[in-house]
N, C-alpha and C. Protein backbone atom coordinates (compact mmCIF):
# COMPACT_ATOMS: atom_id res chain seq x y z
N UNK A 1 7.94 -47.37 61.59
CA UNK A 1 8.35 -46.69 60.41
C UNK A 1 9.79 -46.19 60.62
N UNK A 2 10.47 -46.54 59.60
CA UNK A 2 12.67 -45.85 59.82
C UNK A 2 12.11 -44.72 59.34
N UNK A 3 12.75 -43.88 59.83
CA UNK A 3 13.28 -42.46 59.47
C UNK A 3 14.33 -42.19 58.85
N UNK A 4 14.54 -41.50 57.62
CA UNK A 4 15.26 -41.57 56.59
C UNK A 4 16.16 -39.88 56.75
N UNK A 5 17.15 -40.06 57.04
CA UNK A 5 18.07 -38.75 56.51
C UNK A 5 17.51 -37.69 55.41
N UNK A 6 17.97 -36.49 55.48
CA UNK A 6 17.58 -36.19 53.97
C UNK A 6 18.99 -36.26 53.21
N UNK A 7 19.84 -37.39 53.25
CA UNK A 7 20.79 -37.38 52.41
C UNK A 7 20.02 -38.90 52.05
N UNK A 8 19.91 -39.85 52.66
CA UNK A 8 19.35 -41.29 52.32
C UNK A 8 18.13 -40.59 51.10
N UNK A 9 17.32 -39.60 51.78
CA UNK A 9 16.09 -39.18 50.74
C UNK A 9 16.23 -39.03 49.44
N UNK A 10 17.54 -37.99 49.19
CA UNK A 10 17.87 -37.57 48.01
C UNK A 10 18.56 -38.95 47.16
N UNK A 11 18.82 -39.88 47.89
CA UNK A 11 19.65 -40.98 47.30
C UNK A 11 18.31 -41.89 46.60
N UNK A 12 17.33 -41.98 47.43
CA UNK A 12 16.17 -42.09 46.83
C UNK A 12 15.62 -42.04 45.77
N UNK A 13 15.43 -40.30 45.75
CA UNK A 13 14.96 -39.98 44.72
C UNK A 13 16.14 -40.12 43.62
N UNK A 14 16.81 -40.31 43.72
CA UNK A 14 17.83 -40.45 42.19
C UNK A 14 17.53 -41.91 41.69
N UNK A 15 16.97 -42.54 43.16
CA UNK A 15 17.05 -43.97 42.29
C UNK A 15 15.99 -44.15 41.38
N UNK A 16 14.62 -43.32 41.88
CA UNK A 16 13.62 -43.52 41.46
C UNK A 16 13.56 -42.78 40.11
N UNK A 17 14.38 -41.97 40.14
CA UNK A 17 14.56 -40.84 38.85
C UNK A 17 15.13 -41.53 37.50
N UNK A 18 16.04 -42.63 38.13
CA UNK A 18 16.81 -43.37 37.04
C UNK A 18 15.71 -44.44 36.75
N UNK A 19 14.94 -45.17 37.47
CA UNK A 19 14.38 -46.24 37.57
C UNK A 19 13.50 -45.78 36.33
N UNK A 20 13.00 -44.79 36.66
CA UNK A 20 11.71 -43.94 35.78
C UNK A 20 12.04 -44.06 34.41
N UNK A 21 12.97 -42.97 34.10
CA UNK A 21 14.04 -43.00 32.86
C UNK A 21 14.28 -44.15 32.02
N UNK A 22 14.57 -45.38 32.88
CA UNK A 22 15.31 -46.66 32.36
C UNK A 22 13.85 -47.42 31.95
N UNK A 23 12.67 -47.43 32.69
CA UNK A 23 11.37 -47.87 32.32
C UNK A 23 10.95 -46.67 31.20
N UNK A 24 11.12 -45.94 30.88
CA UNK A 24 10.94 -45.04 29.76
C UNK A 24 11.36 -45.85 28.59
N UNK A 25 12.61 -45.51 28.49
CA UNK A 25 13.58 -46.42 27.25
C UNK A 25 12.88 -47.81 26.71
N UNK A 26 13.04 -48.13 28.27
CA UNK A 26 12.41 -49.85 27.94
C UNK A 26 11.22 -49.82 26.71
N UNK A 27 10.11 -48.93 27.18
CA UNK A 27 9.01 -48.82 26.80
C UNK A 27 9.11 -48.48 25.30
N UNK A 28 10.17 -47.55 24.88
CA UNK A 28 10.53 -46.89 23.88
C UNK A 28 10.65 -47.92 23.00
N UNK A 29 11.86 -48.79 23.42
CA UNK A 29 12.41 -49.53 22.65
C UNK A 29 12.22 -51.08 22.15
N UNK A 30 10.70 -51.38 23.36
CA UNK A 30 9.95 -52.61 23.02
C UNK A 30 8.85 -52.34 21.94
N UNK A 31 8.28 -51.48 21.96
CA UNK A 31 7.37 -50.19 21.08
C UNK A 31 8.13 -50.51 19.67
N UNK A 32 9.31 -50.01 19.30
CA UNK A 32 10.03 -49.72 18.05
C UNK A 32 10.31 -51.32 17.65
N UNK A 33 10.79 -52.13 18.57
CA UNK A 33 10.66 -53.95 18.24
C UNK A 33 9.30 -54.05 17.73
N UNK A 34 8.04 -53.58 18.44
CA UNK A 34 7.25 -54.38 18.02
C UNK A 34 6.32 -54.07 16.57
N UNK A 35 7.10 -52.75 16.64
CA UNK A 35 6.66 -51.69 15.09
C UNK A 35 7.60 -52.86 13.83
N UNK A 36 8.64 -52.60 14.07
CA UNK A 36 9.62 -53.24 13.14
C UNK A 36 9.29 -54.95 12.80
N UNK A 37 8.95 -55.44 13.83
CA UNK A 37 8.18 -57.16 13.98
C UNK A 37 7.06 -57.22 13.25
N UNK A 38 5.70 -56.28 13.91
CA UNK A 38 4.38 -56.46 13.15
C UNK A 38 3.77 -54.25 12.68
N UNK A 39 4.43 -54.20 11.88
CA UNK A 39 4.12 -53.06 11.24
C UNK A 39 2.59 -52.84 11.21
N UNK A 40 1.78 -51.82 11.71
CA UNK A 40 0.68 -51.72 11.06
C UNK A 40 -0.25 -51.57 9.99
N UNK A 41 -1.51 -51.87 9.39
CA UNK A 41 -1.51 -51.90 8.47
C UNK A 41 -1.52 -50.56 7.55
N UNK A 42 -1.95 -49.45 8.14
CA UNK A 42 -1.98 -48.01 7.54
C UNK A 42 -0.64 -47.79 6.84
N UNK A 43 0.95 -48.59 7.49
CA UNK A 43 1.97 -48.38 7.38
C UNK A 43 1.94 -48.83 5.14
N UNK A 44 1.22 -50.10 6.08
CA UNK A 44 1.28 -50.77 4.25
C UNK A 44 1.41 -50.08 3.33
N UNK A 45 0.10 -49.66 3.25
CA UNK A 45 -0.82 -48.93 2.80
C UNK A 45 -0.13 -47.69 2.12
N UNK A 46 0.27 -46.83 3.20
CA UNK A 46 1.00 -45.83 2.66
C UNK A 46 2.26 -46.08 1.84
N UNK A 47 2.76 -46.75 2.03
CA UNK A 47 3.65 -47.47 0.49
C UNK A 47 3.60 -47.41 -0.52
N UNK A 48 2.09 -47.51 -0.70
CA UNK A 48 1.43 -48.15 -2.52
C UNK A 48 1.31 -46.93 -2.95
N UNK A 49 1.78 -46.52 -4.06
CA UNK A 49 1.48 -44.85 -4.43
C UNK A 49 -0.05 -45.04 -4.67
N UNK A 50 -0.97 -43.51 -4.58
CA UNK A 50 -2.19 -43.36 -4.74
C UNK A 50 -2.61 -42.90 -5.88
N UNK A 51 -3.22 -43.85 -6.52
CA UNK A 51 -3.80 -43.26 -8.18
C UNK A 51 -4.35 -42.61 -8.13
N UNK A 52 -4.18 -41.36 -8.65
CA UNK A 52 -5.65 -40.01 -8.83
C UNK A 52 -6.62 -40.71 -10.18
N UNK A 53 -7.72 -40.50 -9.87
CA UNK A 53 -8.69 -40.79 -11.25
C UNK A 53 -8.32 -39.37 -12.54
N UNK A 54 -8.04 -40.05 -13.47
CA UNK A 54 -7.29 -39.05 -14.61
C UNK A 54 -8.63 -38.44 -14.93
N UNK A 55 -8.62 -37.18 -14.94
CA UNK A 55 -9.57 -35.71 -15.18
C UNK A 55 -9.35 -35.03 -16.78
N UNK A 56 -10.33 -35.46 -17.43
CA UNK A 56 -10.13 -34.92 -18.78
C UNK A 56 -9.80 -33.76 -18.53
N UNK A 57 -8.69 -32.62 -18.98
CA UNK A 57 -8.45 -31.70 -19.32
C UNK A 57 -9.02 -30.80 -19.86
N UNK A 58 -9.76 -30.94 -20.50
CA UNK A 58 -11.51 -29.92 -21.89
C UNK A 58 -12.36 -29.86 -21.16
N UNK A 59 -12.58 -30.79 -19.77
CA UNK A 59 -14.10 -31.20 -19.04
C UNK A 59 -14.57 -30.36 -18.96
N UNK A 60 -15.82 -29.93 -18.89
CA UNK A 60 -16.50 -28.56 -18.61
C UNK A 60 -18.10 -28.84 -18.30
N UNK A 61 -18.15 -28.93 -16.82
CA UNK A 61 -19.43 -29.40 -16.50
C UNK A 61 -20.01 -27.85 -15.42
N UNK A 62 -21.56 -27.78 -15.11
CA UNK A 62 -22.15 -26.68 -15.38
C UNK A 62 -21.28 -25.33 -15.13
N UNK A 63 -20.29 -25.33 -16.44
CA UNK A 63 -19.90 -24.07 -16.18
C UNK A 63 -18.65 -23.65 -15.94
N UNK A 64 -18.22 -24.97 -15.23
CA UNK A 64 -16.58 -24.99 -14.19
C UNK A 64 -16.18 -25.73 -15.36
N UNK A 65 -14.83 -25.33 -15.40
CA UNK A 65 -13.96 -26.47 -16.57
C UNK A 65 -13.21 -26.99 -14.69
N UNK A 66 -13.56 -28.25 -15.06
CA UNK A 66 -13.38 -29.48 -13.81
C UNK A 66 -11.62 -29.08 -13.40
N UNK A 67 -11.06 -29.84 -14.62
CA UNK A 67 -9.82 -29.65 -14.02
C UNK A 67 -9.01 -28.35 -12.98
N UNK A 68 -9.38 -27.24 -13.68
CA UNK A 68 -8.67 -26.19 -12.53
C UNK A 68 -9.89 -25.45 -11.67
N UNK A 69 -10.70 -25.73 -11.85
CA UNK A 69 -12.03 -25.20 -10.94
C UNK A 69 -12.48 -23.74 -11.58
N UNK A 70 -11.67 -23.15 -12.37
CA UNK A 70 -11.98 -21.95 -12.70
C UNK A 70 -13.20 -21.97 -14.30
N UNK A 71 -14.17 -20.80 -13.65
CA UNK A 71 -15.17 -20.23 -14.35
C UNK A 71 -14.83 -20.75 -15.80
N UNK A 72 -15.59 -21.42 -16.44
CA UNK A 72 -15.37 -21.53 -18.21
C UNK A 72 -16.18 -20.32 -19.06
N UNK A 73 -15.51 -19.41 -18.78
CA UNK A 73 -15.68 -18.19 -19.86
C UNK A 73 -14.54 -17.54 -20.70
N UNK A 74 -15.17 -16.81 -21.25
CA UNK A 74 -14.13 -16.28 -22.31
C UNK A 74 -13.12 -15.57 -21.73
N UNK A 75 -11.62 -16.42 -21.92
CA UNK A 75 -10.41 -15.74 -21.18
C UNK A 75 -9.73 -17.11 -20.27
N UNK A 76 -11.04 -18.05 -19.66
CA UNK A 76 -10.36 -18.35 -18.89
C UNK A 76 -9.21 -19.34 -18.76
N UNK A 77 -9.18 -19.51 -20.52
CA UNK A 77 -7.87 -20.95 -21.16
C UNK A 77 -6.29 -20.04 -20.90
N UNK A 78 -6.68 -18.42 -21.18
CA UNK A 78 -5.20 -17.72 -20.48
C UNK A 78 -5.08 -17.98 -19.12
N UNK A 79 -6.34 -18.05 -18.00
CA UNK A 79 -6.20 -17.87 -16.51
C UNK A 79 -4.80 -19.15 -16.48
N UNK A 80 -6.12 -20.69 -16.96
CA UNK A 80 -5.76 -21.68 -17.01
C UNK A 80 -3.94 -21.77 -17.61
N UNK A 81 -3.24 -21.01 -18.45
CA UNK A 81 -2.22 -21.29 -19.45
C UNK A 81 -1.24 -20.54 -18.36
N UNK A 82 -1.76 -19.17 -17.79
CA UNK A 82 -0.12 -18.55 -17.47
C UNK A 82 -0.47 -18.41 -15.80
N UNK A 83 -1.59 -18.71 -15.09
CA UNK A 83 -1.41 -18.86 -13.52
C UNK A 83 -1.03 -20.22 -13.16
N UNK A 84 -1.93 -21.06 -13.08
CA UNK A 84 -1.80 -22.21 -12.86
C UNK A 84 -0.37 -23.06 -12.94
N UNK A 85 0.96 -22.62 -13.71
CA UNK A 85 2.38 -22.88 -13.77
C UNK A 85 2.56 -22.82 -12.22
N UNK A 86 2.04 -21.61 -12.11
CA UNK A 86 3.49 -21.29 -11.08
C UNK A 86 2.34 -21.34 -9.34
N UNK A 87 1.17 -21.09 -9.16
CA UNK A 87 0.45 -21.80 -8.27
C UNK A 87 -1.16 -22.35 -8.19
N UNK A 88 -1.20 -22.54 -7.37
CA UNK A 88 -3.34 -23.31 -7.31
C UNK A 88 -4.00 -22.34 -8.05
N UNK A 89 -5.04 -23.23 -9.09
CA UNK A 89 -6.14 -21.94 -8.73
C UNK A 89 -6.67 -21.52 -8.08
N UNK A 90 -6.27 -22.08 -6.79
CA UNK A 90 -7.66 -21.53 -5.78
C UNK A 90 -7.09 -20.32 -5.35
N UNK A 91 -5.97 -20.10 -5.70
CA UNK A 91 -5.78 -18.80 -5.19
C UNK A 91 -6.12 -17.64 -6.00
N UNK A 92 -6.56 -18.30 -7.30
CA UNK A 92 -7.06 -17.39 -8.24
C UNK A 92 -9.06 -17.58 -7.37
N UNK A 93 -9.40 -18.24 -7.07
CA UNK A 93 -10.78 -18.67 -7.69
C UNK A 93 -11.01 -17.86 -5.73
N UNK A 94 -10.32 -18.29 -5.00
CA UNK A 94 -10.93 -17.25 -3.39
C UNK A 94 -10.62 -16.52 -3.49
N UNK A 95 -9.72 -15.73 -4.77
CA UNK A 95 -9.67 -13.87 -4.28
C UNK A 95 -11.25 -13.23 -4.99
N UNK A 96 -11.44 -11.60 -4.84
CA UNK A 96 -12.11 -11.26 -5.53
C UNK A 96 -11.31 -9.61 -5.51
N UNK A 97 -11.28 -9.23 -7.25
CA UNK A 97 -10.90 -7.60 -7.02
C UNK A 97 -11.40 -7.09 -8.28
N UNK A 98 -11.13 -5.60 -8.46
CA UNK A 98 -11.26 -4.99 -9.71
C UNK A 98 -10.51 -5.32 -10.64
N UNK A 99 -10.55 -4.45 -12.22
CA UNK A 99 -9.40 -5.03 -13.01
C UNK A 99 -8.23 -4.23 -12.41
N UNK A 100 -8.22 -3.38 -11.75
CA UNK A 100 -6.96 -2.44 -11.40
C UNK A 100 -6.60 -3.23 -9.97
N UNK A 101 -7.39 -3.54 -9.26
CA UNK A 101 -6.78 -4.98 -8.25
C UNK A 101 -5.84 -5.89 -8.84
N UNK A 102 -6.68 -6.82 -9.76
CA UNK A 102 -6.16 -7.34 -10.59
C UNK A 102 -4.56 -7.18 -11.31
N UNK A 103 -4.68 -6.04 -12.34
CA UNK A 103 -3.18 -4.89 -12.41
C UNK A 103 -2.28 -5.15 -11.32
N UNK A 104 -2.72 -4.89 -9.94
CA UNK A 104 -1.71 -4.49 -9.32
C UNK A 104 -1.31 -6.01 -8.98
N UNK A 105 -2.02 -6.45 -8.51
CA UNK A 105 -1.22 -8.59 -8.53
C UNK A 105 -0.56 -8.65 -9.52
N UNK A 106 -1.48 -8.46 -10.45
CA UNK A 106 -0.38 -8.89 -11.90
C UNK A 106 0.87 -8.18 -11.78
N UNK A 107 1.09 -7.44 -11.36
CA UNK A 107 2.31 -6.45 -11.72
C UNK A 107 3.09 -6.82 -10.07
N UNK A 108 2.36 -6.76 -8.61
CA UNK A 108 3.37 -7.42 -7.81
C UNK A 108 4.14 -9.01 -7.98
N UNK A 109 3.29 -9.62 -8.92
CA UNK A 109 4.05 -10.95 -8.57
C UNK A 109 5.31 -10.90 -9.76
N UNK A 110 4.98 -9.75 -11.17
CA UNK A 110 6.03 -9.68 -11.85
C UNK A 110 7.25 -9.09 -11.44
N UNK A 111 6.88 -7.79 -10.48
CA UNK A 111 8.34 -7.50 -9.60
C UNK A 111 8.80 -8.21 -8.79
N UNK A 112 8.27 -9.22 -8.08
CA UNK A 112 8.84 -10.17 -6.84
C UNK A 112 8.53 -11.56 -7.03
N UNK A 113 7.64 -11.80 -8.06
CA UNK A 113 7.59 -13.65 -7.98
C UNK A 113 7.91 -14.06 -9.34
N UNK A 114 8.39 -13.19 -10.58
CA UNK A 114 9.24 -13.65 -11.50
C UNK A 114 8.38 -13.87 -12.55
N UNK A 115 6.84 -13.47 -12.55
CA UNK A 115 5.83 -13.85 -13.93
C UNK A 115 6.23 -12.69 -14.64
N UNK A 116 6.02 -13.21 -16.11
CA UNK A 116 6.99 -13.04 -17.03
C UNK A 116 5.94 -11.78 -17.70
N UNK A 117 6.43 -11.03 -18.51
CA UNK A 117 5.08 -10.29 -19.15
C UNK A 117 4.31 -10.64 -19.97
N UNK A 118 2.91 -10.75 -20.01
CA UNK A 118 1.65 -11.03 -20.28
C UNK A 118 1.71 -10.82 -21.93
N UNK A 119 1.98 -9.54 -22.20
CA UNK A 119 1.82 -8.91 -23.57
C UNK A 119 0.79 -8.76 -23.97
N UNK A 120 -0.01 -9.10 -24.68
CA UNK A 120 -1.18 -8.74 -25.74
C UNK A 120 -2.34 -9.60 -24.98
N UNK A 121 -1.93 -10.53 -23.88
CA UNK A 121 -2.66 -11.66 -23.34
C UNK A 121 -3.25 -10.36 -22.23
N UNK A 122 -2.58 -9.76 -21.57
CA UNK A 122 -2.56 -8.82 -20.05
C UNK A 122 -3.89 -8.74 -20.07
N UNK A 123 -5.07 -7.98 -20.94
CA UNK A 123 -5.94 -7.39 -21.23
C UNK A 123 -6.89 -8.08 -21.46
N UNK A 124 -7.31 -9.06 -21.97
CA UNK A 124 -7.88 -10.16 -21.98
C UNK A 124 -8.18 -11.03 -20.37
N UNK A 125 -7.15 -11.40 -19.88
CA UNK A 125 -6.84 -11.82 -18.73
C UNK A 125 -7.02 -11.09 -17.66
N UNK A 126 -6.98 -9.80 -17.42
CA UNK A 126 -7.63 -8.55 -16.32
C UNK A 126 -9.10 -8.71 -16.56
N UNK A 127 -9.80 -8.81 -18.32
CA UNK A 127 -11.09 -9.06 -17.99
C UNK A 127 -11.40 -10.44 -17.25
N UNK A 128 -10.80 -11.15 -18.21
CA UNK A 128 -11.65 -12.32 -17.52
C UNK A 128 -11.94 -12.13 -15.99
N UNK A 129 -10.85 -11.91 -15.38
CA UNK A 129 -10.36 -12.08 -13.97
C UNK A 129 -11.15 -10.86 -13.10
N UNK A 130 -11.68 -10.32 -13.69
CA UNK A 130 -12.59 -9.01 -12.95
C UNK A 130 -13.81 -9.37 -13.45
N UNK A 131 -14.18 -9.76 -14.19
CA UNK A 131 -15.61 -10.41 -14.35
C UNK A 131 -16.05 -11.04 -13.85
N UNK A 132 -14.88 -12.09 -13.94
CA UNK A 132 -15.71 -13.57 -12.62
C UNK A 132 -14.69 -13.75 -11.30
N UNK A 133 -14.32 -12.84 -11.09
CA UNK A 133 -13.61 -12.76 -9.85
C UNK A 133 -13.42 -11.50 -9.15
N UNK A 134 -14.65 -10.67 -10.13
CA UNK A 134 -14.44 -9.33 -9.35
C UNK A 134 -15.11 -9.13 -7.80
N UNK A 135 -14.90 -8.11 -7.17
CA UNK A 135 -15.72 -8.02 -5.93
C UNK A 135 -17.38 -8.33 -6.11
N UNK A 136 -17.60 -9.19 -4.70
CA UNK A 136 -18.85 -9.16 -4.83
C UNK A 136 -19.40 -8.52 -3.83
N UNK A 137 -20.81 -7.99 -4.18
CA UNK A 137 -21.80 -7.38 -3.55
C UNK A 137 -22.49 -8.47 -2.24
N UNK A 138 -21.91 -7.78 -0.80
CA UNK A 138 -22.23 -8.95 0.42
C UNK A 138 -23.49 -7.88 1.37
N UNK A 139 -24.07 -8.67 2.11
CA UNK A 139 -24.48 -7.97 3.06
C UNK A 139 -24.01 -6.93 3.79
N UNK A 140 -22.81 -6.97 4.10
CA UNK A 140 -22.03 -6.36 5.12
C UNK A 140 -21.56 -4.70 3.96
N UNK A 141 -21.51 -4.20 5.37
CA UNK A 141 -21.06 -2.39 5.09
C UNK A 141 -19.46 -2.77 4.63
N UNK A 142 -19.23 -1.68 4.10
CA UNK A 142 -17.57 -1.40 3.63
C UNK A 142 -17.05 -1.07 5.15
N UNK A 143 -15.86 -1.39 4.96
CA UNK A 143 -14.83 -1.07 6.14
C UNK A 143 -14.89 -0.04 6.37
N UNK A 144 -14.91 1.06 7.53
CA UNK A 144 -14.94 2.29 7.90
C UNK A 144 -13.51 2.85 7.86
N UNK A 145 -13.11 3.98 6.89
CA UNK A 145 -11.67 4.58 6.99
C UNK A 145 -11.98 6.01 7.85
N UNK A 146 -11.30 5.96 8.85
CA UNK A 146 -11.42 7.23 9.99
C UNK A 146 -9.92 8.02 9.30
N UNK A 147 -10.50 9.49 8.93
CA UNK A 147 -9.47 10.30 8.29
C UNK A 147 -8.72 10.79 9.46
N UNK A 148 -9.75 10.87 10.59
CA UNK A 148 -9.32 11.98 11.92
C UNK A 148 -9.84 11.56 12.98
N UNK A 149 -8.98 11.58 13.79
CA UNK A 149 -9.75 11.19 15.18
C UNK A 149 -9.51 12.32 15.99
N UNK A 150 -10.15 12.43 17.23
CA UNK A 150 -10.48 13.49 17.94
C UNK A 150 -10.52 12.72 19.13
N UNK A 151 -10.00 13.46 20.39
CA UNK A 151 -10.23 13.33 21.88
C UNK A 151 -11.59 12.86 22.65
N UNK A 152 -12.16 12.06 23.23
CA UNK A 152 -13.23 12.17 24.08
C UNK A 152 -12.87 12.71 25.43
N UNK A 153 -13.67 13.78 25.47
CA UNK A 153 -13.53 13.99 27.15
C UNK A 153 -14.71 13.68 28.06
C-alpha cells in the first residue's frame, strides 16, 4: 500500500469533489434532454385546459343551492349577491357567530377589506347569516376566562 502525503490527500479530495459535481451536472442535464426528447404524459395532459361541468346557477338540491354551497333560505340570494364577489363561501359556510359576530365582520372587512355598505340589505343579511351560521350547540364546555390568578404555594 503507497502512503499518501496529506498534501497528495487534499489533492484527492478536490478531485473527487469536482468529479462528483461534474457527474451531478451530467445527470442534470441528460435528465432535461430526455424531458425535452420524450415529455411525459401528465406533461400533456396538463396543457389541455380542464372543463368544469357547468352548474345551474338556481340549483337547489336538499336544501343547499349547489352552486355556492350556502343554506337556501330566506336571505341567502344577498349572502350569494354581496360575499361571494370578493371571496369563497366557504368562508362564509365554516364560520359560525351571532348576529353581533356577524356586525362586527361585516363592519371589519368594511374598514379594512373595502365592502361597500350593505344599506337596507345589512339586516336581512345578519339574519340570514346568524340563523344558519349561528353558533352551534357542541359537546364541549365554553372556554374558561380566568379573571385572576393567584400564587400556589
Amino acid at each position: 500500500m503507497v502512503k499518501l502525503s496529506d498534501k497528495e490527500k487534499d489533492a484527492l479530495k478536490q478531485i473527487n469533489s469536482k468529479l462528483t459535481n461534474l457527474i451531478i451536472v451530467l445527470v442534470l442535464f441528460l435528465g432535461g434532454v430526455r424531458l425535452m426528447l420524450y415529455p411525459p404524459t401528465f406533461l400533456e395532459n396538463s396543457s389541455q385546459q380542464i372543463v368544469k361541468e357547468e352548474i345551474d346557477p338556481e340549483l337547489i338540491e336538499q336544501g343547499i343551492h349547489v352552486a355556492s354551497g350556502l343554506i337556501a333560505a330566506e336571505g341567502y340570494e344577498l349572502v350569494n349577491q354581496n360575499c361571494g364577489n370578493c371571496h369563497s363561501y366557504k368562508l362564509v359556510t365554516q364560520n359560525r357567530n351571532t348576529k353581533e359576530g356577524w356586525l362586527e365582520t361585516i363592519r371589519w372587512m368594511q374598514e379594512t377589506q373595502k365592502l361597500w355598505d350593505l344599506g337596507e340589505n345589512e339586516d336581512p343579511l345578519l339574519n340570514y347569516l346568524s340563523t344558519n351560521y349561528g353558533p352551534e350547540e357542541t359537546g364541549r364546555r365554553k372556554q374558561l376566562v380566568v379573571t385572576e390568578w393567584y400564587q400556589l404555594n
